[in-house]
PDB file of N, CA and C in Angstrom:
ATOM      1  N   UNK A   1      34.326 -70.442  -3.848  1.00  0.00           N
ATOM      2  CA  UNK A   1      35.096 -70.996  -4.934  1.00  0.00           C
ATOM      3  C   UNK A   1      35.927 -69.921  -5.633  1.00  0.00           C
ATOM      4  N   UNK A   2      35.259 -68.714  -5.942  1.00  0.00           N
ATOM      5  CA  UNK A   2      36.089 -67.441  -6.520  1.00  0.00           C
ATOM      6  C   UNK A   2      35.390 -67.542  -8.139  1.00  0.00           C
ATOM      7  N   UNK A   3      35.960 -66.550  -8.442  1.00  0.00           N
ATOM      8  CA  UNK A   3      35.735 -66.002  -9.938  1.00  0.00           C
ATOM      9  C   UNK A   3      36.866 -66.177 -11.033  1.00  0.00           C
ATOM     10  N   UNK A   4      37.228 -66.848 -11.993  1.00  0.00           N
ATOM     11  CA  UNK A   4      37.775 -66.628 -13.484  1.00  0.00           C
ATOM     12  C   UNK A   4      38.001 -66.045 -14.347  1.00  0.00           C
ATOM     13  N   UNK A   5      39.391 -65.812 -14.813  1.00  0.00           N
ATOM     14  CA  UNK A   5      39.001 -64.491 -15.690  1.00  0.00           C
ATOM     15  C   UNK A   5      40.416 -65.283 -16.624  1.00  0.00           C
ATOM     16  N   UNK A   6      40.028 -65.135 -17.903  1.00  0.00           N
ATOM     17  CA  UNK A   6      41.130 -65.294 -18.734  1.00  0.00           C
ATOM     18  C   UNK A   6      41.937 -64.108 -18.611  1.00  0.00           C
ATOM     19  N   UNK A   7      43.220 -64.386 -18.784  1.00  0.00           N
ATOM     20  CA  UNK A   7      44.413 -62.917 -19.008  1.00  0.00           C
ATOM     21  C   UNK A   7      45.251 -63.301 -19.550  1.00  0.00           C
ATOM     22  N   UNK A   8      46.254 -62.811 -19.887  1.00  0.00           N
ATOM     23  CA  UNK A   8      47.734 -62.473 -20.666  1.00  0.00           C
ATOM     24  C   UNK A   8      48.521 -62.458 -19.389  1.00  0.00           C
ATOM     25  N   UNK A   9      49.829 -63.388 -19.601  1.00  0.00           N
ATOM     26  CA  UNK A   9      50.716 -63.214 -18.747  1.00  0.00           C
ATOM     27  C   UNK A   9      51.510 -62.699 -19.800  1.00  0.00           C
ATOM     28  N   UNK A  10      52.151 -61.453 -19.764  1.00  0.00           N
ATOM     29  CA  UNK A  10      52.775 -60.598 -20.275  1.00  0.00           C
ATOM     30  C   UNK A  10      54.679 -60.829 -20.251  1.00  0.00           C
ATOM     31  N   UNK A  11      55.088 -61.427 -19.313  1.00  0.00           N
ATOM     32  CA  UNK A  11      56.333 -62.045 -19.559  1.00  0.00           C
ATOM     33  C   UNK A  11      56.392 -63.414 -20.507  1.00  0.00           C
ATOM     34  N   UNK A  12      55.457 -64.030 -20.052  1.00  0.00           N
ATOM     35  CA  UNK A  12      55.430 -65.456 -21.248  1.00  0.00           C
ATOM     36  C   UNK A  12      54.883 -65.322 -22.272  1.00  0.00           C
ATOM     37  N   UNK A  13      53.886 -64.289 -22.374  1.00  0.00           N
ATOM     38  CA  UNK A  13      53.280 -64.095 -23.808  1.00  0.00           C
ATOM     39  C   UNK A  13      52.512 -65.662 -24.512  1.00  0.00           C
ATOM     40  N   UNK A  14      51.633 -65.805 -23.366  1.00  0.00           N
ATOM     41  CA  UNK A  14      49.968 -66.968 -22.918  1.00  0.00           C
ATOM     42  C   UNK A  14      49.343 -66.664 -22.224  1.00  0.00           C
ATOM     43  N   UNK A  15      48.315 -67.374 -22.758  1.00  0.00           N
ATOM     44  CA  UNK A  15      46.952 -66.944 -21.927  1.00  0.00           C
ATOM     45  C   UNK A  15      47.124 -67.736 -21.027  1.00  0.00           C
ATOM     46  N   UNK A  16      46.125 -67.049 -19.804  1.00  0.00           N
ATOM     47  CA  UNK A  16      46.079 -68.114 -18.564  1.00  0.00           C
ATOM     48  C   UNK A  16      45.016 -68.098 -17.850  1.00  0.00           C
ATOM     49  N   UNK A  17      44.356 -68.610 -16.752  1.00  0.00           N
ATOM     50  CA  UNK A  17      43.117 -68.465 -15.887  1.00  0.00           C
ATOM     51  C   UNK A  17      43.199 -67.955 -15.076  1.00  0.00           C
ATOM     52  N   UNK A  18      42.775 -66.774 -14.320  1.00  0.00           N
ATOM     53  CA  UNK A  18      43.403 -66.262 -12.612  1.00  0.00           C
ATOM     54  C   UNK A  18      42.150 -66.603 -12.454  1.00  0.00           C
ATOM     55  N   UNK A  19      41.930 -67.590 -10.855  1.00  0.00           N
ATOM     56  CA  UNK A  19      41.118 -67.493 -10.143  1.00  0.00           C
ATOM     57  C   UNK A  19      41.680 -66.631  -8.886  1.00  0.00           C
ATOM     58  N   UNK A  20      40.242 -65.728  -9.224  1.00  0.00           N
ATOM     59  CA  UNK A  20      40.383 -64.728  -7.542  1.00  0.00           C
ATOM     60  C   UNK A  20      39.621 -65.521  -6.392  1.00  0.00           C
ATOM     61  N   UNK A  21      40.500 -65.300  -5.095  1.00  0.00           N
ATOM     62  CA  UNK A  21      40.120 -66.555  -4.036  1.00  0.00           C
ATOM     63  C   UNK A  21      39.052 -65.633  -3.309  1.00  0.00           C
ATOM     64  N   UNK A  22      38.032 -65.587  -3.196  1.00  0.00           N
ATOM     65  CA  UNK A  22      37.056 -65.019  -2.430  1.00  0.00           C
ATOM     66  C   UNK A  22      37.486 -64.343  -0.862  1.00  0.00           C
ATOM     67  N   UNK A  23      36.788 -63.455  -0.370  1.00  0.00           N
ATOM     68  CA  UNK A  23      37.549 -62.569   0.265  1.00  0.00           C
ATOM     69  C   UNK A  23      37.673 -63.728   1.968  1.00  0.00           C
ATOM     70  N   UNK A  24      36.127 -63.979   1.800  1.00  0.00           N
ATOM     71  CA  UNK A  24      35.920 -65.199   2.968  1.00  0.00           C
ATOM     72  C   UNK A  24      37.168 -66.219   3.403  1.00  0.00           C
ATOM     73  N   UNK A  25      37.466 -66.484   1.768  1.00  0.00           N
ATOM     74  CA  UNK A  25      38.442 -67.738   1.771  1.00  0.00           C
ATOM     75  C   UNK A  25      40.180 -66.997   2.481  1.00  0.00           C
ATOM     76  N   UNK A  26      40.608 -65.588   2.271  1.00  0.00           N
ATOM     77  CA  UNK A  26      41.545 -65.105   2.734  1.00  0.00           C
ATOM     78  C   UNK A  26      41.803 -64.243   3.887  1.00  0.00           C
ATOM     79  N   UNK A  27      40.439 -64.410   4.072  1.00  0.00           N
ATOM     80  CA  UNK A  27      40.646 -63.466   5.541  1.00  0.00           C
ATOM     81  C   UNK A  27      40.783 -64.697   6.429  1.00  0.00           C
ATOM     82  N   UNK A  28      40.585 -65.683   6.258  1.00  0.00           N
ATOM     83  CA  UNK A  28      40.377 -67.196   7.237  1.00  0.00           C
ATOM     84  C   UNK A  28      42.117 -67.496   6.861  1.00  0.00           C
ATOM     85  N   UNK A  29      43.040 -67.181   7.978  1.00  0.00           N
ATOM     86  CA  UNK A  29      44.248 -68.133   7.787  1.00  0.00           C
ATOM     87  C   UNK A  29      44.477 -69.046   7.318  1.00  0.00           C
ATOM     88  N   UNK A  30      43.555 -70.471   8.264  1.00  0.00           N
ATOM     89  CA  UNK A  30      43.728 -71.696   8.191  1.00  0.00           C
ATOM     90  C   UNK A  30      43.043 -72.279   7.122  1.00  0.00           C
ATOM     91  N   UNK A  31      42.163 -71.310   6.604  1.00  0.00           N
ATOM     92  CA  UNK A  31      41.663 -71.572   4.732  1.00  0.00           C
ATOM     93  C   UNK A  31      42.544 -71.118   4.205  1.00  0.00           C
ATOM     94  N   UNK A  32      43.095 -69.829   4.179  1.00  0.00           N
ATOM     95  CA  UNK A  32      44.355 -69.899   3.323  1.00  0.00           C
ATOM     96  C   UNK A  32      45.394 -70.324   3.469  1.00  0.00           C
ATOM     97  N   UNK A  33      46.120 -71.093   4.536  1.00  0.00           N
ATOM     98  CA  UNK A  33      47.212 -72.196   4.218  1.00  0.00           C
ATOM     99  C   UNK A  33      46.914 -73.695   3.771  1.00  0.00           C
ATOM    100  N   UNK A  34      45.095 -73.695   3.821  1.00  0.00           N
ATOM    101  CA  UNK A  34      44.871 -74.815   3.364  1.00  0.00           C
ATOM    102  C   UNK A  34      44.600 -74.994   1.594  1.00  0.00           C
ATOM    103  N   UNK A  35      44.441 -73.684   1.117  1.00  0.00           N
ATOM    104  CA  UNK A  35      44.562 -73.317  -0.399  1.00  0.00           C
ATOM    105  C   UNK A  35      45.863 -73.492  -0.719  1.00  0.00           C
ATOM    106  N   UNK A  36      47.030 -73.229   0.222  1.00  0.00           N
ATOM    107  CA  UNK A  36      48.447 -73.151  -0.381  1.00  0.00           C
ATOM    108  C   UNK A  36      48.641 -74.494  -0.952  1.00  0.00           C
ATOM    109  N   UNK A  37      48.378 -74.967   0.601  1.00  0.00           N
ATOM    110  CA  UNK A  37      48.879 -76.945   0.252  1.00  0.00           C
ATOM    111  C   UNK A  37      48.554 -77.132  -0.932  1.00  0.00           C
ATOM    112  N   UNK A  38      46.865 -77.050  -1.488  1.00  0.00           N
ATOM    113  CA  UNK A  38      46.522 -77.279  -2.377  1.00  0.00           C
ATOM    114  C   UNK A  38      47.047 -77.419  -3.637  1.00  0.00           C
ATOM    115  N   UNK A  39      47.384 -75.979  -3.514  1.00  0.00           N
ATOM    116  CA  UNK A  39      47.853 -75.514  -4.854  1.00  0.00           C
ATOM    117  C   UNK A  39      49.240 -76.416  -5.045  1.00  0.00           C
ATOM    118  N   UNK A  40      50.484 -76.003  -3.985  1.00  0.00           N
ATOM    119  CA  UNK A  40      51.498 -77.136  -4.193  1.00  0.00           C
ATOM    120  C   UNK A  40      51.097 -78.421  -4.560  1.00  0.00           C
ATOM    121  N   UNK A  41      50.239 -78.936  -3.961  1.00  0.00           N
ATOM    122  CA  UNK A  41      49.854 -80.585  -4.470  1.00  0.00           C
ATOM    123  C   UNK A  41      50.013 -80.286  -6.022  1.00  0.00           C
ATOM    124  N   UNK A  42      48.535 -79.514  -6.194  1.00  0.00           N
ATOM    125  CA  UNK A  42      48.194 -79.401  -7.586  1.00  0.00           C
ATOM    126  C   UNK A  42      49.095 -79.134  -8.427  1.00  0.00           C
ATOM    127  N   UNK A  43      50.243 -78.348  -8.606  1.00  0.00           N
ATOM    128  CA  UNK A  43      51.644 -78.238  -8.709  1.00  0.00           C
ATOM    129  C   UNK A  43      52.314 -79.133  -9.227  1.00  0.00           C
ATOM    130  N   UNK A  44      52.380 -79.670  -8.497  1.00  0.00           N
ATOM    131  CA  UNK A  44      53.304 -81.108  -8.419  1.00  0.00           C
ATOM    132  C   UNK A  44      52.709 -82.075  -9.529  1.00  0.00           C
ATOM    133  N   UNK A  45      51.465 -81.989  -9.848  1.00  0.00           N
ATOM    134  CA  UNK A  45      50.758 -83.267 -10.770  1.00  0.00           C
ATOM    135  C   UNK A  45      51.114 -82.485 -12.149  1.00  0.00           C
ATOM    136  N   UNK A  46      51.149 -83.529 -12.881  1.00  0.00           N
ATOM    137  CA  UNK A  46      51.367 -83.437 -14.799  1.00  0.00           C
ATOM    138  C   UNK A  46      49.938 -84.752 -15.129  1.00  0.00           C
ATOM    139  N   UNK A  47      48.948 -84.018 -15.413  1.00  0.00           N
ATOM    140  CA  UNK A  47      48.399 -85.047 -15.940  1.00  0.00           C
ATOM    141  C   UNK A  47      47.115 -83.891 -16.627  1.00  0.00           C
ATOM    142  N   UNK A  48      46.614 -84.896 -18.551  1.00  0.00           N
ATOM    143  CA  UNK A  48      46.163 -84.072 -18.941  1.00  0.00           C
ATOM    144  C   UNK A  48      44.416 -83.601 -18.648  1.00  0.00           C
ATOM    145  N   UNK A  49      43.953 -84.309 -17.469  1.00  0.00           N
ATOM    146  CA  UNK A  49      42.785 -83.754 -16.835  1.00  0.00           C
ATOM    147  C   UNK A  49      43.058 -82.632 -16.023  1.00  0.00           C
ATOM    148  N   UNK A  50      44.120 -82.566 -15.556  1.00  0.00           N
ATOM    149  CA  UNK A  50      44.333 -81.399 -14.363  1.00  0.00           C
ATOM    150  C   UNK A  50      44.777 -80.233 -14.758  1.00  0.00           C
ATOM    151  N   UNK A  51      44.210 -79.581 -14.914  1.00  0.00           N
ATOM    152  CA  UNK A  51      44.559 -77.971 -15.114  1.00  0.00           C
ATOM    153  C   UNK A  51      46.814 -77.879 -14.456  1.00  0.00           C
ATOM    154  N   UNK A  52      47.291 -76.980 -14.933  1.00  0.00           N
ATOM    155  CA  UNK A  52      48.712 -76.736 -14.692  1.00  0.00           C
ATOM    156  C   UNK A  52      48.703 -75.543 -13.726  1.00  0.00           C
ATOM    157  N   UNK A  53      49.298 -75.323 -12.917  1.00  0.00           N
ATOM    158  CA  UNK A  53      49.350 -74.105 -11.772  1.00  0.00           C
ATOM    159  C   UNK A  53      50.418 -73.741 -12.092  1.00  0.00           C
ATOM    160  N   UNK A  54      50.612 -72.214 -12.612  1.00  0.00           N
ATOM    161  CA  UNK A  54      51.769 -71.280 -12.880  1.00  0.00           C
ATOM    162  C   UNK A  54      51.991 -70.711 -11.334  1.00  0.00           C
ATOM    163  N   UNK A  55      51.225 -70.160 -10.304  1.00  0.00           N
ATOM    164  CA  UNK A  55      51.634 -69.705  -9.189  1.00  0.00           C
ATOM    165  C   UNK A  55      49.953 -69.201  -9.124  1.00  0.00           C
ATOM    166  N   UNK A  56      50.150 -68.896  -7.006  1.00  0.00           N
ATOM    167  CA  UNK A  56      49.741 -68.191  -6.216  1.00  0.00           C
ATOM    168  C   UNK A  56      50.089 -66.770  -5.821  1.00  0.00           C
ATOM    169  N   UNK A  57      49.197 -65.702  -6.505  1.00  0.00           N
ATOM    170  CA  UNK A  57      50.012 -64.624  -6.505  1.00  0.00           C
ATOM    171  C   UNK A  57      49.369 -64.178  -5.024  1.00  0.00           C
ATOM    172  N   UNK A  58      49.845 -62.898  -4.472  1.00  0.00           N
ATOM    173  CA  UNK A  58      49.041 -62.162  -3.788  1.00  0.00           C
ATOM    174  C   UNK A  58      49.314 -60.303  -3.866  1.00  0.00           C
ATOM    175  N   UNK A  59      48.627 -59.581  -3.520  1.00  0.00           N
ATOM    176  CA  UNK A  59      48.529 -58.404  -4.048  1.00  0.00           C
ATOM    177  C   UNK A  59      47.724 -57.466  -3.625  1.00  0.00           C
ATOM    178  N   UNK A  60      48.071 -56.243  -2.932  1.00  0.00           N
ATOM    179  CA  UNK A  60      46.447 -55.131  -3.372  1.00  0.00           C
ATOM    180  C   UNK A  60      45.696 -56.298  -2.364  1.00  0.00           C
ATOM    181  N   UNK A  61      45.963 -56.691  -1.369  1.00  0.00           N
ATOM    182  CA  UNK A  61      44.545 -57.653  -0.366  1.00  0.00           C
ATOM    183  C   UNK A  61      44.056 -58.734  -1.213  1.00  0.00           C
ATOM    184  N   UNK A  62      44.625 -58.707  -2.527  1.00  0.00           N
ATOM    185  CA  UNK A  62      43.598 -60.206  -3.018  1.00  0.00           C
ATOM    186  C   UNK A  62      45.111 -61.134  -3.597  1.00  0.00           C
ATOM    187  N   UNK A  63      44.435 -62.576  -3.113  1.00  0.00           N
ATOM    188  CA  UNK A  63      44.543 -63.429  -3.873  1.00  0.00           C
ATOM    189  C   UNK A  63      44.162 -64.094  -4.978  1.00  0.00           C
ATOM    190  N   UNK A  64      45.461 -64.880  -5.611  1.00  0.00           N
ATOM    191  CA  UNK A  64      44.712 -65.430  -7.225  1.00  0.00           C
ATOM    192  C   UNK A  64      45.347 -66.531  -7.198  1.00  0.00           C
ATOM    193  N   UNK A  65      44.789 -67.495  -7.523  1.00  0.00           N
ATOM    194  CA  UNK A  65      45.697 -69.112  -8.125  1.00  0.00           C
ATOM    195  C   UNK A  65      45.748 -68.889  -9.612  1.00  0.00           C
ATOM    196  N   UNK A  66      47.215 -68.642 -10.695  1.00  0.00           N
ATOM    197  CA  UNK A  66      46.921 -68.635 -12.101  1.00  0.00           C
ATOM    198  C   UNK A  66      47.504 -70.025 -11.965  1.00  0.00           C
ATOM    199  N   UNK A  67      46.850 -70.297 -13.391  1.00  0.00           N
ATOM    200  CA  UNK A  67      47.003 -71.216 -13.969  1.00  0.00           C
ATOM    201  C   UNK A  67      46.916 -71.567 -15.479  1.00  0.00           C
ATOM    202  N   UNK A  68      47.013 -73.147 -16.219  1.00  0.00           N
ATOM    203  CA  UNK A  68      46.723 -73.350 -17.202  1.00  0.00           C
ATOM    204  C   UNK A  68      45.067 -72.781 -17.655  1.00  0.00           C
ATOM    205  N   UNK A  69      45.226 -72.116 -18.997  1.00  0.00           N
ATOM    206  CA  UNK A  69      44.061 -72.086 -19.449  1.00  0.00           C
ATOM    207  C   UNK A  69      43.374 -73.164 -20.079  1.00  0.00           C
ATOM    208  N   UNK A  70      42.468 -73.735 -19.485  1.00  0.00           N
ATOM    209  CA  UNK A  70      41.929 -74.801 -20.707  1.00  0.00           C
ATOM    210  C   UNK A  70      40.640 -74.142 -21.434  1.00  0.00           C
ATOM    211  N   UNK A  71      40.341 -73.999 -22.558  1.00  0.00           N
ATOM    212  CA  UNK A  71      39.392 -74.073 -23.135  1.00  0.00           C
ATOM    213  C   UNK A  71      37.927 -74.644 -23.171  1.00  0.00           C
ATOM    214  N   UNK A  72      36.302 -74.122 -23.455  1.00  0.00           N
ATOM    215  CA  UNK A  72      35.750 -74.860 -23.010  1.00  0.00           C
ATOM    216  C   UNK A  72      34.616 -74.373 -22.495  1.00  0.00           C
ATOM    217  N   UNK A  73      33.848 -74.730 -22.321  1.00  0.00           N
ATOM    218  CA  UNK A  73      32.768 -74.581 -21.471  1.00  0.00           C
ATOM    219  C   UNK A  73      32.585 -73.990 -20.095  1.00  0.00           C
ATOM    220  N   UNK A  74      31.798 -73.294 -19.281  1.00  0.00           N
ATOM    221  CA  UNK A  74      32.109 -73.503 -18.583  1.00  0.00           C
ATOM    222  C   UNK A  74      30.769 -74.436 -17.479  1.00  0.00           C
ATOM    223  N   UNK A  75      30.870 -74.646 -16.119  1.00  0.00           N
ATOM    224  CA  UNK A  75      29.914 -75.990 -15.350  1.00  0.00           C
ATOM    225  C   UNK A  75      28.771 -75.308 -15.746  1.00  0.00           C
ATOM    226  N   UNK A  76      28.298 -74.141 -15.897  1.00  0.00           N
ATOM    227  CA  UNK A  76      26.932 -73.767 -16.014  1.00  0.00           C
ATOM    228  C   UNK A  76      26.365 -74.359 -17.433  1.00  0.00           C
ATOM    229  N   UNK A  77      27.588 -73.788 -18.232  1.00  0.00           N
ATOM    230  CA  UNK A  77      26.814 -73.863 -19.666  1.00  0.00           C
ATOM    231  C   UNK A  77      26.758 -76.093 -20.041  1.00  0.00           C
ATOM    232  N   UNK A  78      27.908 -76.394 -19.437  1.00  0.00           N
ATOM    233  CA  UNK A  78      27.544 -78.017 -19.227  1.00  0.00           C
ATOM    234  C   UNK A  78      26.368 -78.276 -18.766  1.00  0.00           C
ATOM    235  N   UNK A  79      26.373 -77.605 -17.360  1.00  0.00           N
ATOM    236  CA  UNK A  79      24.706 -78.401 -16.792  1.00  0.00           C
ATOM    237  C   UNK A  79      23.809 -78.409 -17.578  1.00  0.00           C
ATOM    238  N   UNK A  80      23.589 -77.172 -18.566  1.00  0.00           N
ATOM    239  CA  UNK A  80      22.799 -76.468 -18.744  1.00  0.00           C
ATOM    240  C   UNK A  80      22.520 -77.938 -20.351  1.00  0.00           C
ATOM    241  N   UNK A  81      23.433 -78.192 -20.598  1.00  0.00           N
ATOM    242  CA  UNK A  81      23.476 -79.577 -21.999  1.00  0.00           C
ATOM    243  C   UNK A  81      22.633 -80.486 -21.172  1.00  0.00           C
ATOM    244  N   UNK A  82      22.710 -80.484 -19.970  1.00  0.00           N
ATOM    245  CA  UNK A  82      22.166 -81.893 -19.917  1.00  0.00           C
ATOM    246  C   UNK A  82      23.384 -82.820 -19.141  1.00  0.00           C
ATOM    247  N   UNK A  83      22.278 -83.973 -19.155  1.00  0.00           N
ATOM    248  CA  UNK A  83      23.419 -85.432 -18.245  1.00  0.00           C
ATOM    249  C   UNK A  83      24.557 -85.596 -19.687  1.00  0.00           C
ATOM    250  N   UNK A  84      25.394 -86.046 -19.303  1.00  0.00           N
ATOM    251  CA  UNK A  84      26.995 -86.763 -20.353  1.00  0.00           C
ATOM    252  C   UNK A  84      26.025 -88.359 -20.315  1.00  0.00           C
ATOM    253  N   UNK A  85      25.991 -88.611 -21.739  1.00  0.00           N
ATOM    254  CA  UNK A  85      25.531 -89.971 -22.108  1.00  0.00           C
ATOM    255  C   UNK A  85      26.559 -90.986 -21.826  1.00  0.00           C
ATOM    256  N   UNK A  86      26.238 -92.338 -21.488  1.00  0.00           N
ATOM    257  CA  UNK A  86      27.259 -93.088 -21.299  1.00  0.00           C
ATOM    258  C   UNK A  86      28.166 -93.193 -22.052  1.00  0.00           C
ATOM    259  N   UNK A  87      27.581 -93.206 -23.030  1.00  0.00           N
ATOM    260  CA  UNK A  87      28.950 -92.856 -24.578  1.00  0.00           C
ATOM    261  C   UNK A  87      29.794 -92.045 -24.490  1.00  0.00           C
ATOM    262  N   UNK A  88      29.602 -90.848 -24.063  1.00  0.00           N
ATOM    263  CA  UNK A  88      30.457 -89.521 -23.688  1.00  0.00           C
ATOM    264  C   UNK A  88      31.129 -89.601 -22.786  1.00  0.00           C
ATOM    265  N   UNK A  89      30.768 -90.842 -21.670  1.00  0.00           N
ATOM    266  CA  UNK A  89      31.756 -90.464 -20.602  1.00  0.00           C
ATOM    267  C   UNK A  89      32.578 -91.503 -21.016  1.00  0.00           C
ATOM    268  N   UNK A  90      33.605 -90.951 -19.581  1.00  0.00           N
ATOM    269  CA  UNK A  90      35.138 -91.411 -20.073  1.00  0.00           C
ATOM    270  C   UNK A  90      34.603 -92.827 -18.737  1.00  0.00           C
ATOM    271  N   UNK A  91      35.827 -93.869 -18.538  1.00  0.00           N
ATOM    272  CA  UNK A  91      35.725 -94.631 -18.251  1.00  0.00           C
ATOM    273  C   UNK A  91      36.655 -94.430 -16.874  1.00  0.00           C
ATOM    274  N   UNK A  92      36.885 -94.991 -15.698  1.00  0.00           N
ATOM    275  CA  UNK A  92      37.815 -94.875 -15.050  1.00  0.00           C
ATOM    276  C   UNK A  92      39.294 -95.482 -15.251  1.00  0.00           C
ATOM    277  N   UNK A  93      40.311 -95.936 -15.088  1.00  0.00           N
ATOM    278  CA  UNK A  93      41.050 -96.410 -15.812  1.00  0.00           C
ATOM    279  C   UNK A  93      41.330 -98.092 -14.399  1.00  0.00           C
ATOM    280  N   UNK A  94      41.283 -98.669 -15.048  1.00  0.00           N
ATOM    281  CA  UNK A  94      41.526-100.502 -14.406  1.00  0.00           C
ATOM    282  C   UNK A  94      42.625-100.429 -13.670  1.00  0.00           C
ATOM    283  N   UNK A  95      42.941-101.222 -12.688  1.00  0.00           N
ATOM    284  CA  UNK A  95      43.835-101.608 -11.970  1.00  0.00           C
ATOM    285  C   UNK A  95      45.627-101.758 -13.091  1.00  0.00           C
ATOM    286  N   UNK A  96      44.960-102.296 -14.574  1.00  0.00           N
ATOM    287  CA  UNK A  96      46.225-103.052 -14.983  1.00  0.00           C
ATOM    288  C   UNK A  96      46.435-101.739 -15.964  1.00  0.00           C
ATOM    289  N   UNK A  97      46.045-100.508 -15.906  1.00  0.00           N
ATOM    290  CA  UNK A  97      46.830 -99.132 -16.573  1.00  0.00           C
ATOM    291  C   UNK A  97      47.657 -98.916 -16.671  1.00  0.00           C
ATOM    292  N   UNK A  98      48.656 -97.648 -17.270  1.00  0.00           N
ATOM    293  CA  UNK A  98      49.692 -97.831 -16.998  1.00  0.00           C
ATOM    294  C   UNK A  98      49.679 -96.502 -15.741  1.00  0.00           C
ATOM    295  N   UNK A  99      48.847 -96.154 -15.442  1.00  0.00           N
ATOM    296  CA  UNK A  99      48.971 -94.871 -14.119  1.00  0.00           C
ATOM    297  C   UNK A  99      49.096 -95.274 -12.842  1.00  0.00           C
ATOM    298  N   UNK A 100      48.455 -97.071 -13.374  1.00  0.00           N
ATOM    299  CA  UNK A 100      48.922 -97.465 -11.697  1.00  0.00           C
ATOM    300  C   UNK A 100      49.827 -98.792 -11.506  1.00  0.00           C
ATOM    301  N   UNK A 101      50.784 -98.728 -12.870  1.00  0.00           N
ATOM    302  CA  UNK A 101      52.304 -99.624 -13.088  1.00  0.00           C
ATOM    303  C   UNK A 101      52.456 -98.942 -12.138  1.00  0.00           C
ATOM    304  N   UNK A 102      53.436-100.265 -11.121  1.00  0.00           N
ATOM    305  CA  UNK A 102      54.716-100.249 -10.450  1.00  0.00           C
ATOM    306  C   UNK A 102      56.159 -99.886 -10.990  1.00  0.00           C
ATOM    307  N   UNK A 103      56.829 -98.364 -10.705  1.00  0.00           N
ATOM    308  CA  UNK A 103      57.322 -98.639 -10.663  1.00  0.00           C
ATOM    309  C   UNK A 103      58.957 -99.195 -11.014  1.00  0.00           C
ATOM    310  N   UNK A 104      60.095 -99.826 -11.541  1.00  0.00           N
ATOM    311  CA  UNK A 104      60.754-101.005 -11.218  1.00  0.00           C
ATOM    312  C   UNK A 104      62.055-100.148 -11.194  1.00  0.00           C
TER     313      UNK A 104
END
């Protein structure tokens, strides 16, 4: 999965997330053109569950996906709360949303 690190992007002057892609994941080609796609997909989406992708850098033998920083927890310190009560969770969104309007 790789490691996180908040940083400063120093031309935009914001914080951001670099995930470093594990060395496994870049020495494997066909894992790393399958991270690229990814990332383009991920790219491409505007929505406010999904983290924002500033770029895929590469460098010095390592790779990084930066991105939006979100704030927060992180999965350990969640697990670590416990199950999300039904109250807490979010709902999926219905057929008649507007994320899955047609359209016109």
């Amino acid at each position: 999965m790789g490691q996180v690190f908040r940083a400063t992007d120093t031309k935009l002057k914001r914080q951001v997330a670099i995930k470093i892609l594990p060395p496994s994941l870049t020495a494997d080609h066909e894992r790393l053109a399958r991270s690229q796609r990814e990332a383009e997909v991920l790219a491409s989406l505007n929505h406010p569950n999904i983290a924002a992708i500033y770029g895929l850098e590469e460098g010095g033998g390592v790779s990084a996906l930066v991105m939006e920083l979100v704030e927060g927890d992180d999965l350990s310190q969640r697990i670590a709360r416990g199950a999300i009560p039904p109250s807490g969770a979010k709902t999926p969104p219905t057929s008649d949303h507007p994320v899955f309007a047609e359209s016109t």
